[in-house]
C-alpha atoms as a PDB file:
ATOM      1  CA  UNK A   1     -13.541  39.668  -2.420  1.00  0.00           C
ATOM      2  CA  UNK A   2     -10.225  40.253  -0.963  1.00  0.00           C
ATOM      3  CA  UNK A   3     -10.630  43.587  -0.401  1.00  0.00           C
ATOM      4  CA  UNK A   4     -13.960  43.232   1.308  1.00  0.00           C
ATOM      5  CA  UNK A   5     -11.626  42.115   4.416  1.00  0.00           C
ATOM      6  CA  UNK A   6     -10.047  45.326   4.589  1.00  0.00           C
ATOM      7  CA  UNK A   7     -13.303  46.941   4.123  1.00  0.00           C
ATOM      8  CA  UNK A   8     -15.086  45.063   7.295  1.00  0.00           C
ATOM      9  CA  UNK A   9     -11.995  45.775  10.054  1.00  0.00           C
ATOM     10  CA  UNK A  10     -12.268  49.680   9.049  1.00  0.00           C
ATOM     11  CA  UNK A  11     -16.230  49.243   9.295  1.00  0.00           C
ATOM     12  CA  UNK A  12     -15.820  47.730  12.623  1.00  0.00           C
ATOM     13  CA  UNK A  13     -13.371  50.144  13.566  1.00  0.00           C
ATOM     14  CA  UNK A  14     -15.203  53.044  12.300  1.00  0.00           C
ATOM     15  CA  UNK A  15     -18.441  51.387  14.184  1.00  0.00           C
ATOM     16  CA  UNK A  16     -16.807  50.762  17.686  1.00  0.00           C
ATOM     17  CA  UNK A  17     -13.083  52.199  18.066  1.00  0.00           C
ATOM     18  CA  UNK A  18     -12.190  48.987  18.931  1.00  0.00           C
ATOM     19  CA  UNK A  19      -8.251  50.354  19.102  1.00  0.00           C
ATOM     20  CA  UNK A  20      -7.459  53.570  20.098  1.00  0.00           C
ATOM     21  CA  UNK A  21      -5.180  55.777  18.129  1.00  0.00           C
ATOM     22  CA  UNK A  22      -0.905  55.225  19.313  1.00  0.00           C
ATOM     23  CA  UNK A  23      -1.996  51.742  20.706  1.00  0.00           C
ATOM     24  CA  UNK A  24       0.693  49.029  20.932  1.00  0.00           C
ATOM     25  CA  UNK A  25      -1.170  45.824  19.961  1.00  0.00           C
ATOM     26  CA  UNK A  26       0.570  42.364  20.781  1.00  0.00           C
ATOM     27  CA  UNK A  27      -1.439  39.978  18.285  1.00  0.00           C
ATOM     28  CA  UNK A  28      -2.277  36.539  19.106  1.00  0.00           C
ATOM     29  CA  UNK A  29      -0.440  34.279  16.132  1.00  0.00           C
ATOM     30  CA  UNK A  30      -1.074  30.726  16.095  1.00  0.00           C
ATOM     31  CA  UNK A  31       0.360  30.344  12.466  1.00  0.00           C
ATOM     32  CA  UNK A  32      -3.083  29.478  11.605  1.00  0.00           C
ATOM     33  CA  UNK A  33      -4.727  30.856   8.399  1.00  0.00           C
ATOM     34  CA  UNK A  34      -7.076  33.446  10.706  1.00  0.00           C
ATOM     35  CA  UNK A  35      -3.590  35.191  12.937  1.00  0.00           C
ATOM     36  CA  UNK A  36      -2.149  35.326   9.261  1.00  0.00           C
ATOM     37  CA  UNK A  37      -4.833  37.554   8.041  1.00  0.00           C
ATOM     38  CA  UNK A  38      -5.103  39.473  11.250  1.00  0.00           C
ATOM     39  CA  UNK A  39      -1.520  40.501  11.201  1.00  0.00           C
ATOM     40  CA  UNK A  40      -1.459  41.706   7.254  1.00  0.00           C
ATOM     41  CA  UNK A  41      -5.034  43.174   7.663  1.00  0.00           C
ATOM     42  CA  UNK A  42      -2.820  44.962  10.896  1.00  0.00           C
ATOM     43  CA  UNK A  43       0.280  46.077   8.435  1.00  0.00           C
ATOM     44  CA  UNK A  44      -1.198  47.079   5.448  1.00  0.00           C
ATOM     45  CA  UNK A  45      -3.778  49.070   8.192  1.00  0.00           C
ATOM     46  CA  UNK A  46      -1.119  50.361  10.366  1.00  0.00           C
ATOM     47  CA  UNK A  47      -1.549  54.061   9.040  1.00  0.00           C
ATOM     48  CA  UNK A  48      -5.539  54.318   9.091  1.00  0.00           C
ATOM     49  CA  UNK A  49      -5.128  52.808  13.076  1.00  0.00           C
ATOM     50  CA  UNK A  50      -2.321  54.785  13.415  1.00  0.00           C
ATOM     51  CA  UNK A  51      -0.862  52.197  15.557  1.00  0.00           C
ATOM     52  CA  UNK A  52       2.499  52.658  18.005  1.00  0.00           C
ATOM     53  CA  UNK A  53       3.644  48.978  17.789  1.00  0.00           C
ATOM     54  CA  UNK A  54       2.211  45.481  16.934  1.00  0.00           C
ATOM     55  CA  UNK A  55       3.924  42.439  17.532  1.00  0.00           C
ATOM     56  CA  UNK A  56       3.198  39.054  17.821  1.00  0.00           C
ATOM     57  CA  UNK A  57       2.715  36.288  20.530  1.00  0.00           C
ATOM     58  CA  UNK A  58       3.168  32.945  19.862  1.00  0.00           C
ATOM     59  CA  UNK A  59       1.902  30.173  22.821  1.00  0.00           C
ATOM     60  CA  UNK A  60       3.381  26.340  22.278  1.00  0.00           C
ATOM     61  CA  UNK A  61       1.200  24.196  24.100  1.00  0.00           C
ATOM     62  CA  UNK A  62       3.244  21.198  23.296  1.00  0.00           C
ATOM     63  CA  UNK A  63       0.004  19.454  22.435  1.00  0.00           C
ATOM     64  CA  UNK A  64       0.538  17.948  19.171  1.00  0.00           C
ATOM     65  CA  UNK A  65       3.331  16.675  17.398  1.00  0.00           C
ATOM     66  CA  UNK A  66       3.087  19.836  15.162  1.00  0.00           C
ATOM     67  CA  UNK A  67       3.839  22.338  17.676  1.00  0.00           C
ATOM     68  CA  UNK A  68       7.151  23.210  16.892  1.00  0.00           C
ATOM     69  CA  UNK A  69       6.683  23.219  13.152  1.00  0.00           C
ATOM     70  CA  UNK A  70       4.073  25.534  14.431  1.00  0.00           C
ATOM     71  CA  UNK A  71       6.044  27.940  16.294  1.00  0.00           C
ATOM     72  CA  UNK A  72       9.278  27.479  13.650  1.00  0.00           C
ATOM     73  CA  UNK A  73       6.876  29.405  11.069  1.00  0.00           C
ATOM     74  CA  UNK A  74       5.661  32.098  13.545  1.00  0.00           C
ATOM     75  CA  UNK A  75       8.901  32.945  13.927  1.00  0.00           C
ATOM     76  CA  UNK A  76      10.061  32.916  10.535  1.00  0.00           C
ATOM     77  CA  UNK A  77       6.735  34.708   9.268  1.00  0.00           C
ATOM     78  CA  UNK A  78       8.156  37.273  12.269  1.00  0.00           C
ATOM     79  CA  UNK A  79      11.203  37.638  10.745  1.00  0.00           C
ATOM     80  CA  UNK A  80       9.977  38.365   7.199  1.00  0.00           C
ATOM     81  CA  UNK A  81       7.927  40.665   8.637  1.00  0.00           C
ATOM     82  CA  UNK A  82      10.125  42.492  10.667  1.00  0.00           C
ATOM     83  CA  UNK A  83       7.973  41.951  13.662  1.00  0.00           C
ATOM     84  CA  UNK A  84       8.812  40.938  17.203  1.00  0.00           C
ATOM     85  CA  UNK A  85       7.562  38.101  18.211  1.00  0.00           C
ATOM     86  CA  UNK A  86       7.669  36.538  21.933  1.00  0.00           C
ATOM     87  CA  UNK A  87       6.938  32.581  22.205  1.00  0.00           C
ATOM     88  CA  UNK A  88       6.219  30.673  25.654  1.00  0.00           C
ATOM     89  CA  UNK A  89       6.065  26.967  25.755  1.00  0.00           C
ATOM     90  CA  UNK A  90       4.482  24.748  28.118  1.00  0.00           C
ATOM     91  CA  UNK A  91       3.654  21.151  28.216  1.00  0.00           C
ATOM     92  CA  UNK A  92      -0.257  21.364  28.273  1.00  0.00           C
ATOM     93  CA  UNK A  93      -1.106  17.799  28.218  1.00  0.00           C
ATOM     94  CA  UNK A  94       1.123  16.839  30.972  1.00  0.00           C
ATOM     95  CA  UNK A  95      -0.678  19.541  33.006  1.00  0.00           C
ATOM     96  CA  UNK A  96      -4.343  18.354  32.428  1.00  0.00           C
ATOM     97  CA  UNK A  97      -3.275  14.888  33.392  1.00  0.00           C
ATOM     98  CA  UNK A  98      -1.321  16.051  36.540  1.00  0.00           C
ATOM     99  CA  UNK A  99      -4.200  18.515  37.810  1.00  0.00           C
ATOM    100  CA  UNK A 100      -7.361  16.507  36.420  1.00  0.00           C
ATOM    101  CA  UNK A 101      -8.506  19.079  33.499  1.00  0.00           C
ATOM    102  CA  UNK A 102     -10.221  19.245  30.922  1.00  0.00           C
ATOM    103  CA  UNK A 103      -7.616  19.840  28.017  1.00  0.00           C
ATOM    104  CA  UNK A 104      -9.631  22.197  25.832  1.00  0.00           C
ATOM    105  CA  UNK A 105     -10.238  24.556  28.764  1.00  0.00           C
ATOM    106  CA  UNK A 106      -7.028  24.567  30.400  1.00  0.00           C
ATOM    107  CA  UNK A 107      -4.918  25.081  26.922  1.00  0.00           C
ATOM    108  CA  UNK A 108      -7.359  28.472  26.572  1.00  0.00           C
ATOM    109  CA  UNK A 109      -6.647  29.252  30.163  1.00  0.00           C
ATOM    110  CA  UNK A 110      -3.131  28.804  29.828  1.00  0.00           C
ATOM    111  CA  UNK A 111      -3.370  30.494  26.327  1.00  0.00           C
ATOM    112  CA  UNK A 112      -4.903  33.793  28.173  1.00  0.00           C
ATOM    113  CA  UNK A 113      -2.549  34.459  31.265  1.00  0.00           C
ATOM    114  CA  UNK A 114       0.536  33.914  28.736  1.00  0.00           C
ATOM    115  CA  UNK A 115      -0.519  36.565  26.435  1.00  0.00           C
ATOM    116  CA  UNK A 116      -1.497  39.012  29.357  1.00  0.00           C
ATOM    117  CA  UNK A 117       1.632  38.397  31.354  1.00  0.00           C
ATOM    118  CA  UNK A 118       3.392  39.182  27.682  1.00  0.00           C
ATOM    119  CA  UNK A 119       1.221  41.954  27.550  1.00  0.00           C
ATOM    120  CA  UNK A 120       2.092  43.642  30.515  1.00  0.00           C
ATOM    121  CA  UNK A 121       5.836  42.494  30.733  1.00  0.00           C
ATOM    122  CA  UNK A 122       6.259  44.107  27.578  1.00  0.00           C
ATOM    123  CA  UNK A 123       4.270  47.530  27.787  1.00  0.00           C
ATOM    124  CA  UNK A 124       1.415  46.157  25.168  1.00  0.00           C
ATOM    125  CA  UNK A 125      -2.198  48.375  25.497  1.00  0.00           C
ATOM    126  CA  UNK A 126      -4.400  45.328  24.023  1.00  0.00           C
ATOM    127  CA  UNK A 127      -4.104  41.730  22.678  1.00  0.00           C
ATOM    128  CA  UNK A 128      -5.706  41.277  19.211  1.00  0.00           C
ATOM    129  CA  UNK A 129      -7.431  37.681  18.302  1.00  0.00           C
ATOM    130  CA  UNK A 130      -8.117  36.480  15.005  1.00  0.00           C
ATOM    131  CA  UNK A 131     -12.115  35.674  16.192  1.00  0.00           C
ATOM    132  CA  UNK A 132     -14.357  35.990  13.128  1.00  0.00           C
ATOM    133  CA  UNK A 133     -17.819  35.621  12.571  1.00  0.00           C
ATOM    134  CA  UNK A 134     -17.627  32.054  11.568  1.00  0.00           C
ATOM    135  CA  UNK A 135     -16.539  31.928  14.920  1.00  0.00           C
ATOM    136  CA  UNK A 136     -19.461  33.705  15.958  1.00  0.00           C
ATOM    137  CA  UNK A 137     -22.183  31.509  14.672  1.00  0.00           C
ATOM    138  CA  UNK A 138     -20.706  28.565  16.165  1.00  0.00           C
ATOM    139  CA  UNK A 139     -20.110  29.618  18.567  1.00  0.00           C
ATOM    140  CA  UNK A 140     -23.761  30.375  19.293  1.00  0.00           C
ATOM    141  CA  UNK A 141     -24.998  27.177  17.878  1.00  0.00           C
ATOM    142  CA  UNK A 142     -22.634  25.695  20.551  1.00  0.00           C
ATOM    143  CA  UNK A 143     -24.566  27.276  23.225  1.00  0.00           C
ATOM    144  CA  UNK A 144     -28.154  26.764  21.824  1.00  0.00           C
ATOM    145  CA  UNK A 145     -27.429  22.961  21.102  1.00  0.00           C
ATOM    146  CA  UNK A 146     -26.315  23.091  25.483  1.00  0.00           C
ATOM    147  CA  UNK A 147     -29.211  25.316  26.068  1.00  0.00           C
ATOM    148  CA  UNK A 148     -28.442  29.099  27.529  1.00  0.00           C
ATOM    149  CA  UNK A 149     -30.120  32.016  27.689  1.00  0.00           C
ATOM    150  CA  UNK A 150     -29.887  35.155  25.982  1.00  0.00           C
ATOM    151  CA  UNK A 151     -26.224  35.686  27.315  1.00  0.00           C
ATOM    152  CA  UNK A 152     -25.278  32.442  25.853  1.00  0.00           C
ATOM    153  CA  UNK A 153     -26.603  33.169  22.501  1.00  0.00           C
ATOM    154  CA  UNK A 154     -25.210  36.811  21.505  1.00  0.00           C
ATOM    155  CA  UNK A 155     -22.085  34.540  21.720  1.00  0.00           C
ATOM    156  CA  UNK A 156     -18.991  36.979  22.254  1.00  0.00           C
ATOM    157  CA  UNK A 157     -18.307  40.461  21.857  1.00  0.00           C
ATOM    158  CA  UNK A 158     -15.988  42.566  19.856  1.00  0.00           C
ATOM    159  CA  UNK A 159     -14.267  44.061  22.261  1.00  0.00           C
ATOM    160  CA  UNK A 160     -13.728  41.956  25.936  1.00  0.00           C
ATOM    161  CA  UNK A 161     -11.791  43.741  28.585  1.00  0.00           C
ATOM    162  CA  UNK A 162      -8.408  44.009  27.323  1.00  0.00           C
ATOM    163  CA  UNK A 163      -8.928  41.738  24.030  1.00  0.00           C
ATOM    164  CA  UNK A 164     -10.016  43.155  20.606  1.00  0.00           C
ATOM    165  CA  UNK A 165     -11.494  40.619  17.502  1.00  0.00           C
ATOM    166  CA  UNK A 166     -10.779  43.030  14.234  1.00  0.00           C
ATOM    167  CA  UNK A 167     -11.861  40.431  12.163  1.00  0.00           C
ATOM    168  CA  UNK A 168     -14.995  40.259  14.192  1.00  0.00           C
ATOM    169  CA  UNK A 169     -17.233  40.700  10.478  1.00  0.00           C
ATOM    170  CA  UNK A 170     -15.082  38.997   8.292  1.00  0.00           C
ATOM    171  CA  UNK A 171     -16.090  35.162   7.024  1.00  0.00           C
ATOM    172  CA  UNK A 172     -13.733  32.519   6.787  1.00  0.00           C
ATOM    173  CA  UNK A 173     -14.169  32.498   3.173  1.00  0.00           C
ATOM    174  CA  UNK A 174     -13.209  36.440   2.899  1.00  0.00           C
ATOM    175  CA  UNK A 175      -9.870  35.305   5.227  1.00  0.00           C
ATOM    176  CA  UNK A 176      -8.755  32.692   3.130  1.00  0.00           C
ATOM    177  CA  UNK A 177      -9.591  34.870  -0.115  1.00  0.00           C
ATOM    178  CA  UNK A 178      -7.250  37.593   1.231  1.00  0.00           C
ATOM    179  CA  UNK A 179      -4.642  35.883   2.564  1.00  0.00           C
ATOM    180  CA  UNK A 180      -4.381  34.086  -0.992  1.00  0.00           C
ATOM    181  CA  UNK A 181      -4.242  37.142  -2.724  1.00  0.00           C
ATOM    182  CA  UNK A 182      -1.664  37.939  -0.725  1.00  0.00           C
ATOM    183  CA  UNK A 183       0.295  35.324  -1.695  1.00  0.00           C
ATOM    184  CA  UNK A 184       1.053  34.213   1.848  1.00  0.00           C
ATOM    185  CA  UNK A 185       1.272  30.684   3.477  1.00  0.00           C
ATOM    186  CA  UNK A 186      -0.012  29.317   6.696  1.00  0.00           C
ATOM    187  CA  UNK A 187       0.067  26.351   8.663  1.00  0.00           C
ATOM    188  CA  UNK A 188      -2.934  23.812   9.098  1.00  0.00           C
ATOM    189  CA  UNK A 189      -3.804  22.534  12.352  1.00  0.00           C
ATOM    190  CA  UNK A 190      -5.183  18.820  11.964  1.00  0.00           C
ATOM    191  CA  UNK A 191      -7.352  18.871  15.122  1.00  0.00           C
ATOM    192  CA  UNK A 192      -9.411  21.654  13.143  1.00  0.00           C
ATOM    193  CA  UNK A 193     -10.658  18.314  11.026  1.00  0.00           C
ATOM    194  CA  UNK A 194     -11.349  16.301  14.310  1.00  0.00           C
ATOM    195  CA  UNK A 195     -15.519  15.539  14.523  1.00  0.00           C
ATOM    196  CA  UNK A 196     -14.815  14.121  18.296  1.00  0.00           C
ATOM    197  CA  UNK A 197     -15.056  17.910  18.844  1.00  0.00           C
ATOM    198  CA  UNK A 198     -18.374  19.248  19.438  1.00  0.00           C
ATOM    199  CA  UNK A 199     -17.018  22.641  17.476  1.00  0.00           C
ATOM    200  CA  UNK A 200     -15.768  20.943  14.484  1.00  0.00           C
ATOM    201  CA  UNK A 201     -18.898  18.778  13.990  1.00  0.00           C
ATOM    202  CA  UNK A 202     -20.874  22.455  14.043  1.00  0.00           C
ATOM    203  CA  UNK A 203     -18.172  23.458  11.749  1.00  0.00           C
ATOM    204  CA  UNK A 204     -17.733  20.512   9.129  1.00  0.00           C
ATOM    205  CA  UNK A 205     -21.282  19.192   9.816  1.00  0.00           C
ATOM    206  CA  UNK A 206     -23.914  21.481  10.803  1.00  0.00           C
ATOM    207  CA  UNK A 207     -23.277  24.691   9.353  1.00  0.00           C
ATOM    208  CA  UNK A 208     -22.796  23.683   5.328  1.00  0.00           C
ATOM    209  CA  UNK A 209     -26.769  21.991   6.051  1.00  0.00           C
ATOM    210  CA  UNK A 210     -27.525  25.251   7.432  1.00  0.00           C
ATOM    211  CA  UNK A 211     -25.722  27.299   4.615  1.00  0.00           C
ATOM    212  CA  UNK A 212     -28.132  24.996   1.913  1.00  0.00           C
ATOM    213  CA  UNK A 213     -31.251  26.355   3.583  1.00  0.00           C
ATOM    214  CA  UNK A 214     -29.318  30.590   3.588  1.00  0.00           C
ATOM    215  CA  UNK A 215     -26.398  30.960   1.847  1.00  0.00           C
ATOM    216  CA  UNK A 216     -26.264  34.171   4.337  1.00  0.00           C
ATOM    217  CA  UNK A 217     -26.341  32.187   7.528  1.00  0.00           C
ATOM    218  CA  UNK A 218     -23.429  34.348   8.963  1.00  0.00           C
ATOM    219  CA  UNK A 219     -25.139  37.771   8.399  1.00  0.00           C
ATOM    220  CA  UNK A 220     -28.835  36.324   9.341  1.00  0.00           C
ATOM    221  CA  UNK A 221     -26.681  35.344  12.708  1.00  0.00           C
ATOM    222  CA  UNK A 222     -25.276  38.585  13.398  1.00  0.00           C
ATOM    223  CA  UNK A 223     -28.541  40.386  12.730  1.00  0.00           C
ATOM    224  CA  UNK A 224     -30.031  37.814  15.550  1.00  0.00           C
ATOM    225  CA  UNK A 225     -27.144  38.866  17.933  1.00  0.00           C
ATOM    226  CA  UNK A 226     -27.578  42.732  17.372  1.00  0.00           C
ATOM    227  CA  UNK A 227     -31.419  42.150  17.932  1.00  0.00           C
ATOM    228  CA  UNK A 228     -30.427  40.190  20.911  1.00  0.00           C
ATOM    229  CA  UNK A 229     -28.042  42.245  22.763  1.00  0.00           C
ATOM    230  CA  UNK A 230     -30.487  44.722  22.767  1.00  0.00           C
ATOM    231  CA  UNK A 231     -33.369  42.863  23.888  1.00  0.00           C
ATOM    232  CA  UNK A 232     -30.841  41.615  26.886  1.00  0.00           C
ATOM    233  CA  UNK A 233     -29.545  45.178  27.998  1.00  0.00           C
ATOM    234  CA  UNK A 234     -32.867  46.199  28.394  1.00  0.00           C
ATOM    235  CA  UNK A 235     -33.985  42.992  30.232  1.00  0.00           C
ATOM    236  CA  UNK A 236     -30.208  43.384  32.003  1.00  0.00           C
ATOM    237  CA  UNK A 237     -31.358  46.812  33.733  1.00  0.00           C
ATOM    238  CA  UNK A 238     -34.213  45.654  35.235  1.00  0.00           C
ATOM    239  CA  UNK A 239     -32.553  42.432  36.385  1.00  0.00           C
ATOM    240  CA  UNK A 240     -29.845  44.238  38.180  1.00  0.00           C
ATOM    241  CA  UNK A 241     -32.351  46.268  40.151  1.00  0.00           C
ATOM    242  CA  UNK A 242     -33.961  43.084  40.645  1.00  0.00           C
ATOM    243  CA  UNK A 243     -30.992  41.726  42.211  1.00  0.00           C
ATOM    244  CA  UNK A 244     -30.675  44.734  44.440  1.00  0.00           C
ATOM    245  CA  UNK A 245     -34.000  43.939  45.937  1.00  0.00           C
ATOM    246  CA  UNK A 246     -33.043  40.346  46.276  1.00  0.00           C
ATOM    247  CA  UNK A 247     -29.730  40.852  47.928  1.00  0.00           C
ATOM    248  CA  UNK A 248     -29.821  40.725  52.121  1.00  0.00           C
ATOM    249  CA  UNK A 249     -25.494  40.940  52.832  1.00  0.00           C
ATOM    250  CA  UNK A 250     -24.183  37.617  50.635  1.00  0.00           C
ATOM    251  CA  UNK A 251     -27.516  35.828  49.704  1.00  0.00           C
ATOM    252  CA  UNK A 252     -30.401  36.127  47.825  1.00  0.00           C
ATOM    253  CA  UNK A 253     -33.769  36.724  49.498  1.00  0.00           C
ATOM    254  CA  UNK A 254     -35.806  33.561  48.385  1.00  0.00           C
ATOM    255  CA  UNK A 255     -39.192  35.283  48.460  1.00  0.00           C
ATOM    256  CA  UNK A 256     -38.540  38.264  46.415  1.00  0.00           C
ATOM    257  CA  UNK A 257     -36.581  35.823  44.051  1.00  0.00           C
ATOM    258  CA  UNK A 258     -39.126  33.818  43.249  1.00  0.00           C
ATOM    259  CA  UNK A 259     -41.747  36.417  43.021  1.00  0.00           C
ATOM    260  CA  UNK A 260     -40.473  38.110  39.987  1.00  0.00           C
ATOM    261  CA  UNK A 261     -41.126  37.198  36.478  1.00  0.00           C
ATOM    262  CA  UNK A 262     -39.168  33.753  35.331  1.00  0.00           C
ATOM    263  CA  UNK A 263     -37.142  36.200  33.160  1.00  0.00           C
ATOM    264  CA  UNK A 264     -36.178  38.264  35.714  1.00  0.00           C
ATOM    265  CA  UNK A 265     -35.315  35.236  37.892  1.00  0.00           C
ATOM    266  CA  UNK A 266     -32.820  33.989  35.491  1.00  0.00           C
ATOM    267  CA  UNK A 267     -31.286  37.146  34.641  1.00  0.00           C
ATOM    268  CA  UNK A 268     -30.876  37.873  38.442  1.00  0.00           C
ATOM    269  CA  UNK A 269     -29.196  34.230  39.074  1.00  0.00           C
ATOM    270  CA  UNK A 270     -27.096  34.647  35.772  1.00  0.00           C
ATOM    271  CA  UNK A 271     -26.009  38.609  37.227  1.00  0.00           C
ATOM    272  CA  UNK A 272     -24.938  36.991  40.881  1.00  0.00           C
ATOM    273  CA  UNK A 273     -23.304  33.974  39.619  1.00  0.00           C
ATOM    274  CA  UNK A 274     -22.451  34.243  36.069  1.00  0.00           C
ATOM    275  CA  UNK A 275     -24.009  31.036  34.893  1.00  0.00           C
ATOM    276  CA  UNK A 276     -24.821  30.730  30.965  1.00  0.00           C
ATOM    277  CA  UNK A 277     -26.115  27.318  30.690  1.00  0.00           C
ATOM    278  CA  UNK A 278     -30.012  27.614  31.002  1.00  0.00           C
ATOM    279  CA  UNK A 279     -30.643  24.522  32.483  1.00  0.00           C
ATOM    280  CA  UNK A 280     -28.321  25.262  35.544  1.00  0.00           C
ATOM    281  CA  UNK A 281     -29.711  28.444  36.417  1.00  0.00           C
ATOM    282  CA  UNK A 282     -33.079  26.029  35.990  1.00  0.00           C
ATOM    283  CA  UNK A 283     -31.852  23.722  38.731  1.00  0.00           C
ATOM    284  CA  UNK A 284     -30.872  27.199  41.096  1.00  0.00           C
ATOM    285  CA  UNK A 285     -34.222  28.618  40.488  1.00  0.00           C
ATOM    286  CA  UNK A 286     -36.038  25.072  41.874  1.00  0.00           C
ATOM    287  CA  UNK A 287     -33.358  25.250  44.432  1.00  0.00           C
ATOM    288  CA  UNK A 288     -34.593  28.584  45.890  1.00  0.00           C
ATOM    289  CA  UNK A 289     -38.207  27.664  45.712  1.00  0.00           C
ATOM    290  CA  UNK A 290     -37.467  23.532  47.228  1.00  0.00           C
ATOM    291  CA  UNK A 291     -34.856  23.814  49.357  1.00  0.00           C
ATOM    292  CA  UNK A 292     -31.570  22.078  50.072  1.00  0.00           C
ATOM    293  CA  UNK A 293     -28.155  22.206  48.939  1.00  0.00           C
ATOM    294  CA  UNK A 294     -26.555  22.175  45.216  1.00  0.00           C
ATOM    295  CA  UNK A 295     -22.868  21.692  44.044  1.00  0.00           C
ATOM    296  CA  UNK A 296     -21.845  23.832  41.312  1.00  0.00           C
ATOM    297  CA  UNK A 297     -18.295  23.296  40.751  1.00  0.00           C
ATOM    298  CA  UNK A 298     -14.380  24.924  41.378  1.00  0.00           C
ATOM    299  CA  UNK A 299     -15.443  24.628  45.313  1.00  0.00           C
ATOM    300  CA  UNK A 300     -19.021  26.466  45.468  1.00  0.00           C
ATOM    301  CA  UNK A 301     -21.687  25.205  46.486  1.00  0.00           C
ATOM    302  CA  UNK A 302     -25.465  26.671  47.156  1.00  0.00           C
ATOM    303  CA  UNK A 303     -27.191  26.795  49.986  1.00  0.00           C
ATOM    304  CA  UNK A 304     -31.156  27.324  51.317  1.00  0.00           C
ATOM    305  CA  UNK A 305     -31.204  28.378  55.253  1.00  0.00           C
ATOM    306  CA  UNK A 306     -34.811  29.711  56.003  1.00  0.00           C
ATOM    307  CA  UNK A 307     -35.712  32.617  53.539  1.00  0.00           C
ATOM    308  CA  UNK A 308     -31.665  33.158  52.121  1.00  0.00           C
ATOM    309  CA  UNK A 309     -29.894  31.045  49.175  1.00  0.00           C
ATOM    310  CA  UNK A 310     -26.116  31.473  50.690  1.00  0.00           C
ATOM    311  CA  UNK A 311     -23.356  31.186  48.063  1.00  0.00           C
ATOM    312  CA  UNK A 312     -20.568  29.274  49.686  1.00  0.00           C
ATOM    313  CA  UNK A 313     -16.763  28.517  48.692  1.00  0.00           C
ATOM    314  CA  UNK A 314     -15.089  25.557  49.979  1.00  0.00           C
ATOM    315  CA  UNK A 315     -11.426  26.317  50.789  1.00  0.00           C
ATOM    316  CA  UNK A 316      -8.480  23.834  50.214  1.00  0.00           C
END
């Protein structure tokens, strides 16, 4: 099974040119058992990608009291490897507290700009994550369990912007399998065992139920999410000429809004405002047909004046 790894990142590779030939690729290492397979499945690859430069990146959050046990083995795991490696710190917690976050969300935030500033500081063409497909499947069980759409449930892509998930096909079993055979060691992040967190109780909870009922849960997903992105870029083109014929300057015409089929009408509110959760775009649609005013967060707010729903951001 350890070469079945291998075998998926060249299928996925083969499927959707996820890297293009002479790319520098600045990988995303956590020290984690998932960054550890993504940078050997990288190096033993480096010929059939035909890759310029990989390198790591290595983001201290300064979360838990592990952090610097964390980023003491990314850079000796550098070192062995004869990689660069470039490590920011910050102090995370301190900064939810300070500006009111949500920890979770502002460690990924943070997480992001650090490796694109690295990225393009450094001359890097693409930042690789170790996202696999156990990823995938909770990460779509997340979003049915909070209700979305079809958006919500194709979960996330292989490729996004300027970030590509090699390991996109690969199981956690098949990543632990390979990075055993390869004799290598990782470190173990305790919050990964935590069942306060929504995730983890999908992870630790949900999914070995699921796994009793199809021991191929992770495929059957994937099958769903091919069928599904389909389904939606077909629904996705009429939608956006949908919105077209909605659209009068900045708002929405309410009329022609509410006189297209419900699909439609949540496709076109999910196009113009990027909302996933299901029961949100819900409230929008009753807010276009009722009237009134509706709050939706980071200073925007919606707004019904005669026929138009008017977007508006507060400043300050």
């Amino acid at each position: 099974m350890a070469q079945t790894l291998l075998r998926k990142v060249i299928t996925l590779q083969r499927r959707k040119k996820l890297i293009p030939e002479h790319a520098s690729v600045l990988v995303a290492f956590s020290g984690g058992i998932d960054s550890v397979a993504l940078v050997l499945a990288l190096l033993e690859l480096k010929d059939f990608f035909k890759l310029k430069r990989v390198a790591l990146a290595h983001i201290n959050h300064g979360i838990r009291a592990e952090s610097d046990r964390d980023e003491d083995f990314a850079v000796e795991f550098a070192r062995r490897k004869r990689l660069e490696i470039f490590v920011e710190r910050f102090h995370v917690k301190k900064m939810a507290e300070e500006e009111g976050e949500n920890l979770e969300a502002l460690a990924r935030e943070v997480r992001y700009k650090a490796l694109r500033s690295i990225k393009q500081k450094e001359g890097f063409d693409l930042i690789a994550t170790a996202h696999h497909l156990n990823d995938l499947v909770e990460t779509v069980i997340l979003w049915l369990v909070r209700g979305a759409g079809l958006e919500g449930l194709t979960g996330f892509d292989e490729k996004t912007e300027d970030i590509v998930r090699p390991l996109y096909l690969v199981t956690k079993e098949e990543i632990k399998d390979f990075v055993i055979s390869r004799g290598e060691a990782w470190v173990e992040d305790a919050t990964n065992y935590d069942i306060n967190y929504a995730r983890n109780r999908i992870r630790h909870r949900v999914l070995p139920e699921l796994k009793k009922i199809n021991a191929s849960l992770e495929e059957s997903v994937l099958r769903l999410r091919d069928i599904l992105k389909k389904e939606g870029e077909f629904i996705n083109e009429q939608a956006l000429k949908a919105l077209k014929e909605c659209m009068q300057g900045q708002a929405l015409r309410r009329k022609v809004l509410t006189s297209l089929h419900p699909a439609l009408q949540r496709r076109v509110i999910y196009l113009w405002l990027g909302i996933r959760d299901l029961r949100k775009i819900d409230q929008v649609l009753l807010l276009a047909k009722k009237g009134g005013t509706m709050e939706l967060g980071d200073g925007k707010r919606l707004k019904v004046e005669g026929d138009y729903l008017y977007l508006q951001r507060q400043e300050g």
